[in-house]
Protein backbone atom coordinates (compact mmCIF):
# COMPACT_ATOMS: atom_id res chain seq x y z
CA UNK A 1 -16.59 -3.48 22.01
CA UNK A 2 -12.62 -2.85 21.74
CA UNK A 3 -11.12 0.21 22.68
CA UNK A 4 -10.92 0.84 18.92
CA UNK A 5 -14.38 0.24 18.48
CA UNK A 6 -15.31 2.79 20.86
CA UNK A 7 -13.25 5.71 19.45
CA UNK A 8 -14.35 5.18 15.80
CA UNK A 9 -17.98 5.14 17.42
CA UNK A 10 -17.37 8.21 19.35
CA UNK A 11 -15.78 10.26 16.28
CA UNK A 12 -18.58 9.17 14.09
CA UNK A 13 -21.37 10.38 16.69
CA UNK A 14 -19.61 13.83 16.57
CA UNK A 15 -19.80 13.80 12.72
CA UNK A 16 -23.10 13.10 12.60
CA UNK A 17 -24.33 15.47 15.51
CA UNK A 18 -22.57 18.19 12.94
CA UNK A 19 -24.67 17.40 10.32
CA UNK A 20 -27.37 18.69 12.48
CA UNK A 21 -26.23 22.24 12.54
CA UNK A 22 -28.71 23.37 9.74
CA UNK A 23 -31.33 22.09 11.85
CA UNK A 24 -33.06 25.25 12.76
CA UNK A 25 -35.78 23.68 14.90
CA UNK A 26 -32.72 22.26 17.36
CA UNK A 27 -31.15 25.59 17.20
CA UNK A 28 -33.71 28.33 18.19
CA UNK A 29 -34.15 27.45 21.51
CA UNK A 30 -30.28 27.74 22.22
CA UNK A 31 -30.64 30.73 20.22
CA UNK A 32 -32.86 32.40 22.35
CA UNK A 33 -31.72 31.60 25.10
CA UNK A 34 -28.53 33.45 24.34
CA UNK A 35 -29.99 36.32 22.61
CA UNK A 36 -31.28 36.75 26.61
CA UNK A 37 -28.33 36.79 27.96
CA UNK A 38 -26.81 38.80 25.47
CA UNK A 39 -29.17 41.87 26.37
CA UNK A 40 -28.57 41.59 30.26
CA UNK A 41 -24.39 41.90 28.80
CA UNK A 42 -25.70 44.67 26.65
CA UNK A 43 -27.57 46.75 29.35
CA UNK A 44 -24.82 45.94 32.12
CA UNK A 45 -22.35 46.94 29.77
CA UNK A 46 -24.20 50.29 28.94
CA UNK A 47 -25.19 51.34 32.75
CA UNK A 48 -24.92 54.37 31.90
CA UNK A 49 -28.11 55.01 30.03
CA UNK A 50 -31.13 56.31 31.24
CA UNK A 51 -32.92 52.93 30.18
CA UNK A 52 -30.52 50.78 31.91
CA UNK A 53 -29.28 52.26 35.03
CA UNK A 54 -31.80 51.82 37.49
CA UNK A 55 -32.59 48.02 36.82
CA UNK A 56 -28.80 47.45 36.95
CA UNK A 57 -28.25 49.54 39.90
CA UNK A 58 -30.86 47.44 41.44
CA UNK A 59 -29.15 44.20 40.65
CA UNK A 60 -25.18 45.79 41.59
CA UNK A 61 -26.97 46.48 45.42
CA UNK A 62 -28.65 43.14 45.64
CA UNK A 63 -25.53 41.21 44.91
CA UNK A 64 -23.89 43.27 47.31
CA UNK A 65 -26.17 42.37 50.00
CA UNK A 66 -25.93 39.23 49.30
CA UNK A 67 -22.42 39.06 48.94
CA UNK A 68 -21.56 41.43 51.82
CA UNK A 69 -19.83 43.42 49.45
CA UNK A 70 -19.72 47.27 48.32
CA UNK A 71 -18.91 47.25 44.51
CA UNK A 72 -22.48 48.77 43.19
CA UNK A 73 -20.88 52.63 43.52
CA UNK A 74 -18.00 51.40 41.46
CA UNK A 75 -20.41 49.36 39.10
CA UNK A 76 -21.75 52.82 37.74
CA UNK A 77 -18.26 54.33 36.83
CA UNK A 78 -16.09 53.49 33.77
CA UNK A 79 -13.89 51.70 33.33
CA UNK A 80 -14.36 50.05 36.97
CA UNK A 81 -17.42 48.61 35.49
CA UNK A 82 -15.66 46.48 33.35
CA UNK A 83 -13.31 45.23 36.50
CA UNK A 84 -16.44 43.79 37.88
CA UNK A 85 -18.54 42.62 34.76
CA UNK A 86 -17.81 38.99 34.08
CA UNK A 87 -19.00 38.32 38.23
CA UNK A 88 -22.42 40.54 38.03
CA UNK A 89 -22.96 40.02 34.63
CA UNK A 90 -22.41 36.05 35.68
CA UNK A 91 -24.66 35.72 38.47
CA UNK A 92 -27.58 37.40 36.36
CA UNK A 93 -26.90 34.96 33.68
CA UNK A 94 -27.28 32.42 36.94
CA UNK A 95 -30.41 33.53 37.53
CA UNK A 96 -31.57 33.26 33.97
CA UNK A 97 -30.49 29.71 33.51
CA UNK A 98 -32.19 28.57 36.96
CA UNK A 99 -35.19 29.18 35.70
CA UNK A 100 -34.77 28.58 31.85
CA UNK A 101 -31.65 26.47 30.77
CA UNK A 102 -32.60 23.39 32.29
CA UNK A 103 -36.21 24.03 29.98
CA UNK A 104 -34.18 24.43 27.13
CA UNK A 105 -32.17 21.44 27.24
CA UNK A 106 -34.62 19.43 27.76
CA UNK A 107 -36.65 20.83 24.51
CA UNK A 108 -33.33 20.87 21.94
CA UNK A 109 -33.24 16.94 23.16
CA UNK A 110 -36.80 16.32 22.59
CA UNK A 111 -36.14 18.15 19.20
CA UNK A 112 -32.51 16.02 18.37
CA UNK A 113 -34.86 12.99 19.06
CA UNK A 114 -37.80 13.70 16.90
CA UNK A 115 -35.47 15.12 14.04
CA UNK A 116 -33.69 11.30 14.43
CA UNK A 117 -36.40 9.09 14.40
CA UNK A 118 -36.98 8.10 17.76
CA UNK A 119 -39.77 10.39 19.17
CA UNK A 120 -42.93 8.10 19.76
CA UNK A 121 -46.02 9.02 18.86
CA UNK A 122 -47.26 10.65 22.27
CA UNK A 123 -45.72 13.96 22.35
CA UNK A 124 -44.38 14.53 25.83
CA UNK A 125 -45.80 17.68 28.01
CA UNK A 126 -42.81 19.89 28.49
CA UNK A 127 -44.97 21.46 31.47
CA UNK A 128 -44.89 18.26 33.38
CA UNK A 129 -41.00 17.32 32.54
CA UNK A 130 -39.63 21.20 33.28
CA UNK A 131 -39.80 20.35 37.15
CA UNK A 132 -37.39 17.16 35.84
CA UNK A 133 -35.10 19.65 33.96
CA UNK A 134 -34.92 21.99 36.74
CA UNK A 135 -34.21 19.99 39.52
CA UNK A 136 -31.77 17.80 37.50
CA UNK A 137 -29.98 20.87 36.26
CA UNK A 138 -29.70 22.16 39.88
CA UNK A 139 -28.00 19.61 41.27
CA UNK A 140 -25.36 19.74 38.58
CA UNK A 141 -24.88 23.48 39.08
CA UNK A 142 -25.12 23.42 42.77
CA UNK A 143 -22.55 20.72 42.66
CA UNK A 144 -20.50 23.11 40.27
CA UNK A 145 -20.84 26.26 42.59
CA UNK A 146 -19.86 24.12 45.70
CA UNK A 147 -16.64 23.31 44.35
CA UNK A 148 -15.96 26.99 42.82
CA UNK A 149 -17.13 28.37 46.32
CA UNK A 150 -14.94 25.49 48.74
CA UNK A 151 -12.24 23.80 46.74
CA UNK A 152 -10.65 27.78 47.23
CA UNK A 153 -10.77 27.37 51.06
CA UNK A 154 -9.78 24.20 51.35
CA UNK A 155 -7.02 24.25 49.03
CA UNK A 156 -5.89 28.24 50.67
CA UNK A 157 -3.16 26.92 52.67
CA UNK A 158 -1.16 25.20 49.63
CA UNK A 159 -2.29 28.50 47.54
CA UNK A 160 0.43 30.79 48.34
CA UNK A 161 1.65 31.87 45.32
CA UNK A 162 0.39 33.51 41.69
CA UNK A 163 1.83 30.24 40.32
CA UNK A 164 0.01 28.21 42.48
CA UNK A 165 -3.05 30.17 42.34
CA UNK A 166 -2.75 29.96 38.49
CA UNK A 167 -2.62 26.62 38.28
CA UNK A 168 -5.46 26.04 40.58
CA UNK A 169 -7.87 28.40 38.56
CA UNK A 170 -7.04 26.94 34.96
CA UNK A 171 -6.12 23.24 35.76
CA UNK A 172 -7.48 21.79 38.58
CA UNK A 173 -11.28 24.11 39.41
CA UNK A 174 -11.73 22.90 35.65
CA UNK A 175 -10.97 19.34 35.93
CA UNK A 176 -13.43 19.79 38.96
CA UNK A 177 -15.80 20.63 36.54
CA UNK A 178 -15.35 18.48 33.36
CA UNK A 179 -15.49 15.28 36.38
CA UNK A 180 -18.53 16.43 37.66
CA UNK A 181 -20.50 17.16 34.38
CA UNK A 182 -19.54 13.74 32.83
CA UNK A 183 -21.10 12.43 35.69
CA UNK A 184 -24.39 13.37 34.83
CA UNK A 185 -24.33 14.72 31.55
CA UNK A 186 -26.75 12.05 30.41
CA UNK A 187 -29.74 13.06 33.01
CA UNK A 188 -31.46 15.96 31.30
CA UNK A 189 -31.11 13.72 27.94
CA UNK A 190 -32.60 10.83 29.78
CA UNK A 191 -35.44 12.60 31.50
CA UNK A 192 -36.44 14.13 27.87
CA UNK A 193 -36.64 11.33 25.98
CA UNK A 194 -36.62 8.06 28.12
CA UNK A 195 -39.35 9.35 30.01
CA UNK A 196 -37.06 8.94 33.53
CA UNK A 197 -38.17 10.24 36.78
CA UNK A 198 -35.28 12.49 38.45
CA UNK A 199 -33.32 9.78 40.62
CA UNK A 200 -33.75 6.98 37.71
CA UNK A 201 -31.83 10.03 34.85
CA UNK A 202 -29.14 10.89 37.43
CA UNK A 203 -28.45 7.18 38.55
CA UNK A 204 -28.73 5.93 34.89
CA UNK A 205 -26.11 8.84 33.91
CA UNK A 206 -23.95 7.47 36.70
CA UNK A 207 -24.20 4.28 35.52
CA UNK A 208 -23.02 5.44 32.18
CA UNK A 209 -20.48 6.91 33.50
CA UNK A 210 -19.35 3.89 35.76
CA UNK A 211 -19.08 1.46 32.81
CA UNK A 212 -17.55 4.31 30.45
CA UNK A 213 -15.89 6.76 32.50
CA UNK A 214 -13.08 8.06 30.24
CA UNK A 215 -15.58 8.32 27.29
CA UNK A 216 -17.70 10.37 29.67
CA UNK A 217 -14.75 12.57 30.94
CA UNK A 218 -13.43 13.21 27.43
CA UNK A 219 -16.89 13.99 25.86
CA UNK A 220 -17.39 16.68 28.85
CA UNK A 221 -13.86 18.03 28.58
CA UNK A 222 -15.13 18.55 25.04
CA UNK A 223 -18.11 20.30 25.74
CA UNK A 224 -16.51 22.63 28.70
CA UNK A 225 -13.41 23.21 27.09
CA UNK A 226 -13.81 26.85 25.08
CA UNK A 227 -16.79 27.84 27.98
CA UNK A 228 -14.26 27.53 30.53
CA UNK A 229 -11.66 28.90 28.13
CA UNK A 230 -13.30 32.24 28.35
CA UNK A 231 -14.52 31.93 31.45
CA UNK A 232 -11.17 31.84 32.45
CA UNK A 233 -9.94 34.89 30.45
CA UNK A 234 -12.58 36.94 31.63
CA UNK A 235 -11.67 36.08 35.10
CA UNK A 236 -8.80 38.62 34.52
CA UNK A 237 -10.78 41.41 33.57
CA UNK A 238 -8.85 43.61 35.68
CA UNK A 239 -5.55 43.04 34.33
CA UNK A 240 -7.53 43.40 30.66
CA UNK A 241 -8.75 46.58 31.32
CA UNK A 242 -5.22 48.02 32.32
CA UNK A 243 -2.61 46.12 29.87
CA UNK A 244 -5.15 46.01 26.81
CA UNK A 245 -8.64 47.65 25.63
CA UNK A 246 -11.41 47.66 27.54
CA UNK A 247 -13.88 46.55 25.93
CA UNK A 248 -12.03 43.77 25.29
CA UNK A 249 -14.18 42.39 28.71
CA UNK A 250 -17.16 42.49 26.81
CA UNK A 251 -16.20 40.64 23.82
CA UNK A 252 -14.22 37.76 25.91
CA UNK A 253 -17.77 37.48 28.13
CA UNK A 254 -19.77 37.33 24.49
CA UNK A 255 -17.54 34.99 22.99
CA UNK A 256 -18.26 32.51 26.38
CA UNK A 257 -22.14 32.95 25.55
CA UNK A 258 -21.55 31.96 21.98
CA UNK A 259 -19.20 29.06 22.91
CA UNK A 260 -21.99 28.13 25.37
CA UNK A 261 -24.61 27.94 22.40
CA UNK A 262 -22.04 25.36 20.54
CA UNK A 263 -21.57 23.03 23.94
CA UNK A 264 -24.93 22.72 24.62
CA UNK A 265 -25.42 21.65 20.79
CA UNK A 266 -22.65 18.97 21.07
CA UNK A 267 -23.73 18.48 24.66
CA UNK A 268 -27.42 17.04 23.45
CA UNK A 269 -26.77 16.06 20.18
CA UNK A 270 -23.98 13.64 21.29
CA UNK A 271 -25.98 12.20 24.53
CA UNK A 272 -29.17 11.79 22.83
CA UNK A 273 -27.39 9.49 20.18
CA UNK A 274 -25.59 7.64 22.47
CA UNK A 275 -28.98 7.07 24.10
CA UNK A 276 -30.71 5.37 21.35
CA UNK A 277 -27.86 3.22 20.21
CA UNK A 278 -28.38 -0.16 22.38
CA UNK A 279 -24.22 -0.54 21.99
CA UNK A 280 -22.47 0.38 24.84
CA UNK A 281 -20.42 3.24 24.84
């Protein structure tokens, strides 16, 4: 296949995947999944009421003592609450997704496969391949949190300056993590429909990605870039707070949920065709 060849065949997989998007049964679990997280925003955001404030409260201290931090008195007060949102409101999404997302993935492919043709006949237990999705989704997001957590350290000494430290946070941590989804953005497809063990999805992805890697790199930067758009913004909540209006936080954190819901969709759709076409990439 010429080079050609293979960007006409990636456009057109993106074309079709969009004709997908009145698909409700491919779009309610993604749905859900958001309308989730978009309560825990809502009650973090509204600490303050009676309803809220104790189950909040709860979850300010335990990230403190985990974190070795004290930011759970501040949590309570406006506008500091909004200073600290995107990171609590972040790790309870975290929490959320470790259990679910992985699930959910797993069930829009199943869904983008039936809805194409392809689903055979025996309808897969989603109780026996959830242990698949969660472990495979793991070790992308540990990867992920490894090189948030570490690339910082080691790259401190070279990290003297806002410039620097600007450049680091919106060029290169991102990069980090476009490189290491396309990588194995194919596993939780492959484990859904082909039926593949967790070592045989993450080593076919890899393979994938071996004999296509800028395909691979381009569809991820694709799929990350408006997530990591606003994750970014929202990563300067304190300077939004001060120069602009406040709530401004909330709606920059929203907008990365509902840019979330559209990634995943391209995410799956896009893999799961590129699965069941015997061309290569």
């Amino acid at each position: 296949m010429t080079l050609i060849d293979r960007i006409n065949r990636f456009i057109s997989v993106h074309l079709e995947v969009l004709k997908d998007v009145v698909a409700i049964s491919v779009w309610w679990p993604l749905t859900l999944l958001f309308a989730v997280n978009l309560g825990i925003l809502f009650a973090l955001n509204n600490v303050s009421m009676p309803l809220f404030m104790s189950p909040v409260m709860v979850w300010a201290e335990f990230l403190d003592l985990v974190f070795g931090t004290q930011n759970a008195g501040s949590f309570g007060r406006f506008p500091y609450h909004l200073y600290l949102l995107p990171d609590v409101f972040g790790w309870a999404k975290f929490l959320v997704s470790f259990f679910f997302e992985g699930l959910v993935l797993g069930l829009v492919a199943i869904k983008f496969n039936n809805r194409l043709g392809y689903g055979s006949s025996e309808k897969p237990s989603l109780l026996k391949l959830w242990p698949r999705f969660f472990l495979i989704w793991l070790v992308v997001n540990v990867l992920m949190i490894l090189a948030g957590q570490l690339l910082p350290i080691l790259f401190h000494p070279v990290l003297d300056g806002a410039r620097r430290m600007f450049v680091f946070n919106t060029v290169v941590l991102p990069s980090v993590f476009v490189f290491i989804l396309s990588l194995f953005m194919f596993s939780i497809p492959a484990a859904a429909i082909k039926g593949d063990s967790v070592l045989k999805a993450l080593s076919r992805s890899l393979g994938i990605f071996v004999r296509n890697p800028f395909t691979c790199i381009f569809l991820a930067g694709l799929i990350l870039l408006f997530p990591l758009f606003f994750s970014i913004l929202a990563g300067y909540s304190i300077r939004i707070v001060q120069d602009f209006k406040p709530s401004l936080v909330v709606i920059i954190v929203a907008c990365g949920l509902a840019s979330e819901v559209a990634a995943n969709f391209l995410w799956i759709g896009s893999t799961v065709r590129f699965l069941n076409d015997n061309r290569e990439l």
